[in-house]
C-alpha atoms as a PDB file:
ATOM      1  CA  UNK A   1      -5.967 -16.881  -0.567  1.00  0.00           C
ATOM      2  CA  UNK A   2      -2.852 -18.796  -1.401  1.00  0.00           C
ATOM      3  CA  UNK A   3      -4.073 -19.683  -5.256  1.00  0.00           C
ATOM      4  CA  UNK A   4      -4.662 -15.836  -5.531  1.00  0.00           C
ATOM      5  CA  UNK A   5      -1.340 -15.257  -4.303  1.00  0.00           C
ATOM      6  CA  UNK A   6       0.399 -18.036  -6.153  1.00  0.00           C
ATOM      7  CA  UNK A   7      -1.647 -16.928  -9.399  1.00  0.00           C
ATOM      8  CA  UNK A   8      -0.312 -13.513  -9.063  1.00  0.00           C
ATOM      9  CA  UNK A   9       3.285 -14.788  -9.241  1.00  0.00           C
ATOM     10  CA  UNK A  10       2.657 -16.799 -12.338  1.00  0.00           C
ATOM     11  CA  UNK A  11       1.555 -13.439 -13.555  1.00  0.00           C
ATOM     12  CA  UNK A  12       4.773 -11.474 -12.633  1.00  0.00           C
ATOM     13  CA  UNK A  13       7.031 -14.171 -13.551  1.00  0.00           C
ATOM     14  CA  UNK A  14       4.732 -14.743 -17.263  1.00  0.00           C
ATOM     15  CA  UNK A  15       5.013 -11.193 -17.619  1.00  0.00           C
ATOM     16  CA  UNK A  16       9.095 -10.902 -16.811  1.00  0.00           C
ATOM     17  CA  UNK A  17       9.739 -13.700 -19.238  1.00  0.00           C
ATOM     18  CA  UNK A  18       8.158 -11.899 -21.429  1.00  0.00           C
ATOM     19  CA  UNK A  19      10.419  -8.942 -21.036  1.00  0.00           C
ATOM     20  CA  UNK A  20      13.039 -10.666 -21.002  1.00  0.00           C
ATOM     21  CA  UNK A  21      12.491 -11.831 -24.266  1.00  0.00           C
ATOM     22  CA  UNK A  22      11.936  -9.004 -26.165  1.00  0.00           C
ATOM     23  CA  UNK A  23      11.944  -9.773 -29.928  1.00  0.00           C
ATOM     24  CA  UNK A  24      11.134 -13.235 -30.320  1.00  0.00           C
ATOM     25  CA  UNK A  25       9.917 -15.226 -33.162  1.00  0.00           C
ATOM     26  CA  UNK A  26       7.363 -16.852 -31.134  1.00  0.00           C
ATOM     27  CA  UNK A  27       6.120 -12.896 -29.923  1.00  0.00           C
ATOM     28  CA  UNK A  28       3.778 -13.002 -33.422  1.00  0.00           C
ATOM     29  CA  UNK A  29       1.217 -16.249 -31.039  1.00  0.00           C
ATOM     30  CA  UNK A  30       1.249 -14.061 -27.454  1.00  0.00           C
ATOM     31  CA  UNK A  31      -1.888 -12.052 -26.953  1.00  0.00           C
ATOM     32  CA  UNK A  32      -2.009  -8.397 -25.622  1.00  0.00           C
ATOM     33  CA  UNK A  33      -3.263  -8.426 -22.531  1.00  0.00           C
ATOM     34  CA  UNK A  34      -5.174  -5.144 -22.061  1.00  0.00           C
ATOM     35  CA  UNK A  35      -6.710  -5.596 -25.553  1.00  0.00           C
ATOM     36  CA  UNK A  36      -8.137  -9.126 -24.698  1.00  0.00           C
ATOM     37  CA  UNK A  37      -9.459  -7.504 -21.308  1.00  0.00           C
ATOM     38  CA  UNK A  38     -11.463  -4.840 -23.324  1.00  0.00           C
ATOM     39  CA  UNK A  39     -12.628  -7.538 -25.278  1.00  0.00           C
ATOM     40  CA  UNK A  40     -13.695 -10.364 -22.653  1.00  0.00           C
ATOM     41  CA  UNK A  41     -15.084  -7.367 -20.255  1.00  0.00           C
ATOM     42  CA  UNK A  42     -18.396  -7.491 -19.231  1.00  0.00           C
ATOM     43  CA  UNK A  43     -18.190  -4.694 -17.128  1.00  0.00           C
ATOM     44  CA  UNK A  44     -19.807  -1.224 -17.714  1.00  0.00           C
ATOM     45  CA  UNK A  45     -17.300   1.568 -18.932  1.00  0.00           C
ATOM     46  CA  UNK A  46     -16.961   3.913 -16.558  1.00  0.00           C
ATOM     47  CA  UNK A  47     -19.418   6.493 -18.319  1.00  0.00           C
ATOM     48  CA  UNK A  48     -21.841   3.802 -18.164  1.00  0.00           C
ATOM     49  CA  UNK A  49     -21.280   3.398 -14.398  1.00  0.00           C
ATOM     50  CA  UNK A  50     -21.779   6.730 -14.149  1.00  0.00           C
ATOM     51  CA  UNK A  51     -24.942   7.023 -15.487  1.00  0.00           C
ATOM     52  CA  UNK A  52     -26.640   3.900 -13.317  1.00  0.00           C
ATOM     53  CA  UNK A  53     -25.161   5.229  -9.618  1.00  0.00           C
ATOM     54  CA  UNK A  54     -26.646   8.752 -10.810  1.00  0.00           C
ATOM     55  CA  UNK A  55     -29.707   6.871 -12.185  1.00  0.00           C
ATOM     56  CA  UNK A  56     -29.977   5.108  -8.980  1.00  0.00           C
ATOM     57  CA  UNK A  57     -28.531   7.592  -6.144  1.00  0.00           C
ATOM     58  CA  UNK A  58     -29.563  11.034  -7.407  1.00  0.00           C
ATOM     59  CA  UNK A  59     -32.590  11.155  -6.596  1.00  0.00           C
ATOM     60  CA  UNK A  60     -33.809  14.186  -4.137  1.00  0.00           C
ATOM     61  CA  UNK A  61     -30.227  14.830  -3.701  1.00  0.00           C
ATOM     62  CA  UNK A  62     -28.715  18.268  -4.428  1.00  0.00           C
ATOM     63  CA  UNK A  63     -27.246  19.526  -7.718  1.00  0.00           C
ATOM     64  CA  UNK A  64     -24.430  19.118  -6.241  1.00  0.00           C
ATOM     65  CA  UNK A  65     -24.214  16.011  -5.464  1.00  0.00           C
ATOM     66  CA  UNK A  66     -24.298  15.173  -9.519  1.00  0.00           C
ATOM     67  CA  UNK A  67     -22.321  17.835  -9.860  1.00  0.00           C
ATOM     68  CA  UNK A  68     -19.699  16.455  -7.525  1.00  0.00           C
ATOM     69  CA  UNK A  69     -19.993  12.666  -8.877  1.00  0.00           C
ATOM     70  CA  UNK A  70     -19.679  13.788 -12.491  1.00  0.00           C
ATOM     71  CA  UNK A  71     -16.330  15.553 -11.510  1.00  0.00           C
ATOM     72  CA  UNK A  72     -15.019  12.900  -9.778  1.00  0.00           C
ATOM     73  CA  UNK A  73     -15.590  10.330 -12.668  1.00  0.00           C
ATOM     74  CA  UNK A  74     -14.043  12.778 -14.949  1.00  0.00           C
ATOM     75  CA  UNK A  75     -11.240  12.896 -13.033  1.00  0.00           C
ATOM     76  CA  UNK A  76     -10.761   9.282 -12.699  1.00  0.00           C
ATOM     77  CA  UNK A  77     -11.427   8.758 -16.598  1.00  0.00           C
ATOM     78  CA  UNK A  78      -8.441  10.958 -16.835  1.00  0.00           C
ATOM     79  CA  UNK A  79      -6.384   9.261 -14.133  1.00  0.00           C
ATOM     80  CA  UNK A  80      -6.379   5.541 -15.868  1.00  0.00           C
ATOM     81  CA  UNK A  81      -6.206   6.825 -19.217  1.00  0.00           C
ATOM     82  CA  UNK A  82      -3.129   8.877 -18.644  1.00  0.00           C
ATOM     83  CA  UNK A  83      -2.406   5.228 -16.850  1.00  0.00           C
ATOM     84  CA  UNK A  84      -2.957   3.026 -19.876  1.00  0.00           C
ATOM     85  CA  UNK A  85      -0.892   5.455 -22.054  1.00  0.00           C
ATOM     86  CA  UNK A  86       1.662   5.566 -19.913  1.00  0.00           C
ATOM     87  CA  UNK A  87       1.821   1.641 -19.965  1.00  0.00           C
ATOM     88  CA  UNK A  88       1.718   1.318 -23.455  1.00  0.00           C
ATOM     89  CA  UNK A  89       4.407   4.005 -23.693  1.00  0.00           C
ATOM     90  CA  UNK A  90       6.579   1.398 -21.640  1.00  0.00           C
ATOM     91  CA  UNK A  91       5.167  -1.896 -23.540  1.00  0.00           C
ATOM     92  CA  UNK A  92       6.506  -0.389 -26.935  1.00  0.00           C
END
């Protein structure tokens, strides 16, 4: 409990130095951060996870119940990405 805790400082304090800096020559070597999680994710998109909980939980369920898990994930798709845009918006 206390590495996750101390780890998450490093992270805030990495991440306001980085701020901080701004322009630096050194800016060229420091790696984006949601662009190497894309790439070192292992995790399903969340289309993907869609598809397996339906694949797995829909069956002799309603319509609606796929109904109302397909509108859910839609929303949520549209949730983070309006989240991710927004911090990129801020990170430029």
């Amino acid at each position: 409990m206390k590495a996750a805790s101390l780890s998450s400082q490093l992270d805030e304090d990495w991440l306001t130095l980085r701020w901080r800096i701004g322009e630096s020559p050194m800016r060229r070597f420091l790696i984006d951060q949601a662009t190497e999680a894309r790439f070192q994710s292992s995790a399903p998109m969340l289309s993907e996870a869609r598809e397996i909980y339906l694949c797995i939980k829909d069956i002799d369920r309603p319509v609606t119940f796929g109904n109302a898990v397909e509108r859910a994930i839609n929303h949520l798709i549209v949730l983070v990405g309006a989240a991710l845009r927004q911090v990129g918006a801020i990170q430029a």
